[in-house]
Protein backbone atom coordinates (compact mmCIF):
# COMPACT_ATOMS: atom_id res chain seq x y z
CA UNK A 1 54.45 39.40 100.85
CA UNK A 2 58.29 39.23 101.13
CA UNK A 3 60.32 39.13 98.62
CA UNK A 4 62.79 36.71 98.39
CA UNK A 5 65.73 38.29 99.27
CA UNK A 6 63.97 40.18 102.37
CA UNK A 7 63.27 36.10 103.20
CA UNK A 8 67.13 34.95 102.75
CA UNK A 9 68.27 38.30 105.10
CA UNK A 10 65.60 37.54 107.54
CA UNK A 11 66.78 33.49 107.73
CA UNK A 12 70.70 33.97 107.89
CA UNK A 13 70.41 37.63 110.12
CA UNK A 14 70.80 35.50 113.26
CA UNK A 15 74.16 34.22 111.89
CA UNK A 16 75.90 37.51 111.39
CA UNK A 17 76.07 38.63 114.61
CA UNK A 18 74.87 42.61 113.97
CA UNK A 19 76.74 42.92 111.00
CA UNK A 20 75.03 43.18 107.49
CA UNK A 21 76.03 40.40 104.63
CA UNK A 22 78.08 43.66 102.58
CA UNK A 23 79.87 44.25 106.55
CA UNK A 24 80.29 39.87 106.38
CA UNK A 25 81.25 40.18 102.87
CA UNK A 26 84.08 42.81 103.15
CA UNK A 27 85.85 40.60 105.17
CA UNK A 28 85.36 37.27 102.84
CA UNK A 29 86.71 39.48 99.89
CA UNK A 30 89.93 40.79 101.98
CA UNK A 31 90.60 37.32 104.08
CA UNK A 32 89.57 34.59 101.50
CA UNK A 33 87.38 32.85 104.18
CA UNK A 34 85.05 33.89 107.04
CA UNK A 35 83.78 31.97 110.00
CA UNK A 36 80.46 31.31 112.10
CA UNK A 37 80.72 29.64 115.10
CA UNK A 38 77.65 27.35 116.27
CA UNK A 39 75.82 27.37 113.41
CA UNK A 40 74.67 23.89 113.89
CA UNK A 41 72.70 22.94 117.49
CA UNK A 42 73.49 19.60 119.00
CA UNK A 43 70.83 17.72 117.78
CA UNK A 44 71.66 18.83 114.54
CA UNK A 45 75.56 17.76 114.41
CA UNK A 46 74.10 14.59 115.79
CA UNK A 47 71.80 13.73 112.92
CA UNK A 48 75.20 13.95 110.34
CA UNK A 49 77.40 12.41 112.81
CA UNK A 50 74.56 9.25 113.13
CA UNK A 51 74.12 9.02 109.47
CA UNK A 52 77.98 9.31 108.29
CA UNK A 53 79.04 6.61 111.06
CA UNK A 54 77.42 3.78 108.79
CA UNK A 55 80.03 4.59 106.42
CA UNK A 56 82.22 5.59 108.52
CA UNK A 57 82.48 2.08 109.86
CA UNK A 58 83.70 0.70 106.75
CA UNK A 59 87.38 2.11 107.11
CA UNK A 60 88.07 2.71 103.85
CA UNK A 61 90.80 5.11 103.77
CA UNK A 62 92.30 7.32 101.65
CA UNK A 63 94.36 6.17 97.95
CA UNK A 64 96.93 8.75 97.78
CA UNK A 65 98.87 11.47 99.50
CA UNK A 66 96.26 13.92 98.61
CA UNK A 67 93.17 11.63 99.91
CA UNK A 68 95.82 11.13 102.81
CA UNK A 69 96.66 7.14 103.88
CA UNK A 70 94.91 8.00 107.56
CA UNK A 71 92.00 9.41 106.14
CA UNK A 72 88.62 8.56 105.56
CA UNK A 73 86.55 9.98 102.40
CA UNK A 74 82.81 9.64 102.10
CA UNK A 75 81.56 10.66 98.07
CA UNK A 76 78.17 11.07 96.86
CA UNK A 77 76.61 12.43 100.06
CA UNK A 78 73.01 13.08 98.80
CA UNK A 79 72.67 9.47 97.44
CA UNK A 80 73.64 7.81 100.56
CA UNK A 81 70.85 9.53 103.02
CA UNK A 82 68.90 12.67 102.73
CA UNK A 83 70.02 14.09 105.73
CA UNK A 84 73.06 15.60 104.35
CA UNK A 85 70.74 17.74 102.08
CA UNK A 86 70.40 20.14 105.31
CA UNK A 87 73.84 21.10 105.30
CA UNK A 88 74.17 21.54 101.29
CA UNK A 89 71.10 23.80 101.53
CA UNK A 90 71.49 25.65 104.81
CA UNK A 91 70.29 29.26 104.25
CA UNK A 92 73.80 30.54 105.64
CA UNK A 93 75.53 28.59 102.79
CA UNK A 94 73.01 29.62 100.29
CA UNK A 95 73.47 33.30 100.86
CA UNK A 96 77.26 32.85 100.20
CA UNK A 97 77.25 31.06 97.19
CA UNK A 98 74.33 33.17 95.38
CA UNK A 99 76.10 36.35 96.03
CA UNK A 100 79.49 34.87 95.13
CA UNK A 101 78.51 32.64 92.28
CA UNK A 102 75.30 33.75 90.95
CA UNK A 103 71.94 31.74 91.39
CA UNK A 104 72.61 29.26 89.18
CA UNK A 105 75.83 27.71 90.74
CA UNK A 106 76.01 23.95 91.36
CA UNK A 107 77.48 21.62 93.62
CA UNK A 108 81.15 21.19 92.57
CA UNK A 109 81.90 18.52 94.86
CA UNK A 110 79.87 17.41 98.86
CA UNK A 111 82.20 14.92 100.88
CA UNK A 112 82.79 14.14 104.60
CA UNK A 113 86.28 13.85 105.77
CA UNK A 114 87.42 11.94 108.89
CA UNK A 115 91.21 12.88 109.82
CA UNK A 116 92.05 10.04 111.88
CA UNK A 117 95.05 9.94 114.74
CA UNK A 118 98.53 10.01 112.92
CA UNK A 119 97.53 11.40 109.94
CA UNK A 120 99.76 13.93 107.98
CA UNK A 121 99.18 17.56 106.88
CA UNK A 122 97.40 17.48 103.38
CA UNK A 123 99.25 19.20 100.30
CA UNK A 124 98.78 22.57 99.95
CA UNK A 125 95.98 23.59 97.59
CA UNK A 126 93.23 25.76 96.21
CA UNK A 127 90.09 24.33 95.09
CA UNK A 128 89.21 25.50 91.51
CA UNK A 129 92.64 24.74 90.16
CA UNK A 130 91.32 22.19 88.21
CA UNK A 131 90.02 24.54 86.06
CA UNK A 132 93.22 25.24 84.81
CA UNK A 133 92.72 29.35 84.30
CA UNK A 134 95.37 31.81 84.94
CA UNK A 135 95.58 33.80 88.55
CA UNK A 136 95.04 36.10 89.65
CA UNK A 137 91.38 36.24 89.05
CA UNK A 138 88.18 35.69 90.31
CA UNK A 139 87.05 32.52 92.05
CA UNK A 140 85.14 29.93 90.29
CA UNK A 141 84.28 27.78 92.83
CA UNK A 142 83.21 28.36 96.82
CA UNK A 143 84.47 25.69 99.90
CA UNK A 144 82.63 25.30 102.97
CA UNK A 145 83.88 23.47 105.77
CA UNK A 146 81.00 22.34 108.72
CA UNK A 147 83.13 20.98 112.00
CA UNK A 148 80.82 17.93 113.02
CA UNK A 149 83.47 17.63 115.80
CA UNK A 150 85.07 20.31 117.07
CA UNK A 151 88.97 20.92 115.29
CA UNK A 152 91.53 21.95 117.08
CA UNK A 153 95.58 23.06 116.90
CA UNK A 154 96.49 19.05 117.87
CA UNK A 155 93.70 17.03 115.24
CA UNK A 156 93.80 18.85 112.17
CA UNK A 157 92.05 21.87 112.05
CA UNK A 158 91.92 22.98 108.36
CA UNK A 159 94.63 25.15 107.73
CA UNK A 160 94.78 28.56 105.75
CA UNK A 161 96.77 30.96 104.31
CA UNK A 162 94.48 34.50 104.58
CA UNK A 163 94.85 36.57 101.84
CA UNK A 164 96.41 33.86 99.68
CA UNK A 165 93.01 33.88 97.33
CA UNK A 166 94.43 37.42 95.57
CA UNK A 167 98.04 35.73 94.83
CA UNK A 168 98.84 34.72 91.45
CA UNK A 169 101.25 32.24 90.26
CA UNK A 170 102.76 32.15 93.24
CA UNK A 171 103.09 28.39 95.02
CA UNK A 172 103.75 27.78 98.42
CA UNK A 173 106.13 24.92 100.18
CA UNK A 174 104.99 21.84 100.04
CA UNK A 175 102.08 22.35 97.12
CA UNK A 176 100.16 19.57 95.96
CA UNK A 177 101.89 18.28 92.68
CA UNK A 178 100.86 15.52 89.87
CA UNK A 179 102.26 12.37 92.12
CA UNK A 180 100.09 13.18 95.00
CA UNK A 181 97.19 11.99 93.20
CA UNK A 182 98.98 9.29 92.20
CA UNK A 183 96.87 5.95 93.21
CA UNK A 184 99.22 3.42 96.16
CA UNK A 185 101.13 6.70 96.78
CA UNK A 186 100.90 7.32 100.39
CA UNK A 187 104.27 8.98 101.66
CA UNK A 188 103.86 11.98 102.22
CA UNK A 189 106.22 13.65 104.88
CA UNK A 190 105.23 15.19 107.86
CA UNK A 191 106.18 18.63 108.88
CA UNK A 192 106.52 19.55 105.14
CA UNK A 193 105.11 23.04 103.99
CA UNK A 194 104.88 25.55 107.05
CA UNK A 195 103.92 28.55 105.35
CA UNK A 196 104.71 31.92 107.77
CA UNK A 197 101.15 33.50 108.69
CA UNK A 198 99.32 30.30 107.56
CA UNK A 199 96.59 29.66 110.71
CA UNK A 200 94.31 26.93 111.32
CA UNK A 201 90.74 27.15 111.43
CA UNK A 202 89.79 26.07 115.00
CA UNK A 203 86.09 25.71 115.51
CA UNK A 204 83.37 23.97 117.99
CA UNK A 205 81.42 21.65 117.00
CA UNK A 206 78.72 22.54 114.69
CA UNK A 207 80.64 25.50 113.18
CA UNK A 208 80.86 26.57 109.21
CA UNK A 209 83.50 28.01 107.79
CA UNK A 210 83.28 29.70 103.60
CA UNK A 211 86.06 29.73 101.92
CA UNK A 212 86.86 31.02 98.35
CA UNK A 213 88.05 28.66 95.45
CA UNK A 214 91.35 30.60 95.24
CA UNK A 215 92.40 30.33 98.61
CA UNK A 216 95.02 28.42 99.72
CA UNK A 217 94.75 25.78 102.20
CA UNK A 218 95.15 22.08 103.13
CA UNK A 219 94.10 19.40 105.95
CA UNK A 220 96.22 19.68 108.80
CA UNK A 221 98.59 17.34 110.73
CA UNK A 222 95.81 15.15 113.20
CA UNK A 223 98.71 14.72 115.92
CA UNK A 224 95.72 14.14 118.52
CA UNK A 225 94.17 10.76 119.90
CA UNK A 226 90.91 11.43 118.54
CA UNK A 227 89.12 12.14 115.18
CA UNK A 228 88.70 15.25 113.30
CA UNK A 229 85.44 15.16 111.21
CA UNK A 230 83.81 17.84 108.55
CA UNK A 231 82.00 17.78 105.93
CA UNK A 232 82.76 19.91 103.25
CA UNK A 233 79.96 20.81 100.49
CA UNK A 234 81.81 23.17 97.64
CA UNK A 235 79.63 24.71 94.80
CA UNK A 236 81.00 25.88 91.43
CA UNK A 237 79.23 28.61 89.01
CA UNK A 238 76.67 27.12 86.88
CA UNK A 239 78.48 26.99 82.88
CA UNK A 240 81.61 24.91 85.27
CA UNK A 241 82.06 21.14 85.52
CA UNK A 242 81.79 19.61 88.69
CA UNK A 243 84.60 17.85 90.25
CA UNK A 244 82.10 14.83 91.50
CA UNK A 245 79.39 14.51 88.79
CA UNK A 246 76.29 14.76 90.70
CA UNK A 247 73.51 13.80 87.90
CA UNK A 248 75.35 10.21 87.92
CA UNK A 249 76.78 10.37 91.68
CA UNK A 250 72.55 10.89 92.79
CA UNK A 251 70.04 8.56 91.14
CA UNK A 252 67.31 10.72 89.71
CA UNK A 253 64.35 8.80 91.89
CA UNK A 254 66.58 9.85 95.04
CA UNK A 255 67.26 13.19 93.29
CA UNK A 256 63.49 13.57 93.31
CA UNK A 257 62.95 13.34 96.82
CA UNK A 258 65.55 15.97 98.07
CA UNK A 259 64.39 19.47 98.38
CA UNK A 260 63.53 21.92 95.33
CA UNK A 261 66.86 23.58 95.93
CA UNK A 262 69.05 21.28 96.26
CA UNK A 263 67.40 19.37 92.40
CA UNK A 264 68.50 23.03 91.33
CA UNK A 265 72.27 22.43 92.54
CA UNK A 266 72.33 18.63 91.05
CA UNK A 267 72.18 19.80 88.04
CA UNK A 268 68.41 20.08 87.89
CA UNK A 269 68.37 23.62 86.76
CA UNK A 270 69.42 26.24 83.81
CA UNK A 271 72.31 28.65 83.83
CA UNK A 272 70.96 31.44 81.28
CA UNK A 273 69.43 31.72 78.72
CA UNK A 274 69.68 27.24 78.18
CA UNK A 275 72.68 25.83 79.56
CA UNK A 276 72.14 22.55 80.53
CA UNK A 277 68.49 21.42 78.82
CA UNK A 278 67.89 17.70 78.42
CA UNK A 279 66.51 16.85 74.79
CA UNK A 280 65.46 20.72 74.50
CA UNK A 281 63.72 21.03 77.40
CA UNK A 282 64.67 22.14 81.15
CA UNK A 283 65.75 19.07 82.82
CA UNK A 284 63.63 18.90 86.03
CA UNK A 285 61.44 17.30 83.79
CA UNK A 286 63.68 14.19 83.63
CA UNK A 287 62.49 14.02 87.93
């Protein structure tokens, strides 16, 4: 019988084009980020892009310069259909997050973000700063980024600063500070922050990109006529408190008819030796 792991390299070997995860995972620790193209087939994409378009349709867009005033944000992912559990517990995604975080990690935050035509480049940021520890050091949290419609230079490809992940204090033009979360304040300037050997992270459609909670990066400028969409599930080790709290965000009778795996990332699950029992006991037995 095969052993788990032997299962996990046989189910994410097609993804890695030759190379071994250690080869994949050289580059993630030098770069801060690694992409897969195609990932996703199109009947695949289709399934998110039917199921987020319901919400979608409601236009709500974002509160602050950080959400972005052109912007659409959908929370709680895994409470509003069961579909979006495929991308949280794609076997690709998985791998990453187990080696980088240990089994036990949980979802830090799972959101879909819809960049619509006009909308401004995002602050600058890194996504376990709310943590509040020192850098440099190692990441706490992972990002992953699935293109549901292809990004590009002109609609706001994600943009990146490689290498930025090993910096330490350092902050670059045009960081996110305390008023950009700041609720009715939607200002923000465009062509602010153009960092020298930042990139953006142009994929196809159906494309994943892993990023590590120390690297720098932001939303770019959508100067386009058409929408830029991703979902983004990001996981955090398992002793760390979720940005989005997903025991509350996920009723537990819709939390007990996702997959085993994704329970485990709810919160469902025990970082060693009892982190996170409910009443003394493991908490799956609340499902």
């Amino acid at each position: 019988m095969a052993t788990l792991a032997e299962t996990n390299r046989h189910d994410i070997a097609p993804y890695l084009g030759g190379r071994s995860l250690d080869e994949v995972f050289e580059q993630f620790d030098r770069d801060g980020y690694v992409i897969f193209e195609n990932v996703l087939d199109e009947a695949a994409v289709q399934r998110q892009v039917e199921a987020l378009e319901v919400w979608l349709s409601k236009d709500l867009r974002g509160r602050n310069n950080f959400e972005g005033a052109d912007s659409n944000r959908i929370y709680a992912m895994l409470a509003k259909d069961p579909v979006f559990a495929e991308l949280v517990s794609h076997p690709l995604q998985i791998a990453f997050a187990e080696r980088e975080l240990g089994t036990s990690f949980l979802i830090y935050a799972c959101l879909a973000i819809n960049l619509l035509p006009g909308e401004t480049a995002q602050p600058w940021h890194f996504d376990d700063s709310h943590c509040g520890l020192a850098r440099p050091r190692a990441p706490l949290s992972l990002s992953t980024f699935w293109s549901l419609t292809e990004t590009t230079q002109e609609n706001g490809a994600t943009e990146i600063i490689p290498g930025s992940h090993l910096w330490g204090e350092e902050r670059p033009e045009g960081a996110s500070a305390p008023e950009d979360f700041l609720t009715g304040k939607t200002d923000k300037e465009d062509g602010v922050g153009n960092v020298e050997g930042a990139i953006k992270a142009t994929m196809p459609a159906g494309s994943l990109m892993l990023a590590k909670g120390t690297l720098w990066h932001r939303g770019g400028a959508n100067r386009s006529n058409d929408r830029r969409l991703i979902v983004t599930p990001q996981f955090c080790m398992g002793w760390c408190r979720p940005l989005e709290q997903q025991l509350l965000a996920v009723p537990p009778e819709k939390a007990a008819k996702l997959p085993e795996r994704v329970q485990e990332m709810l919160g469902y699950s025990i970082h060693e030796p009892f982190m996170g029992y409910v009443d003394g006991m493991h908490p799956k037995r609340v499902l």
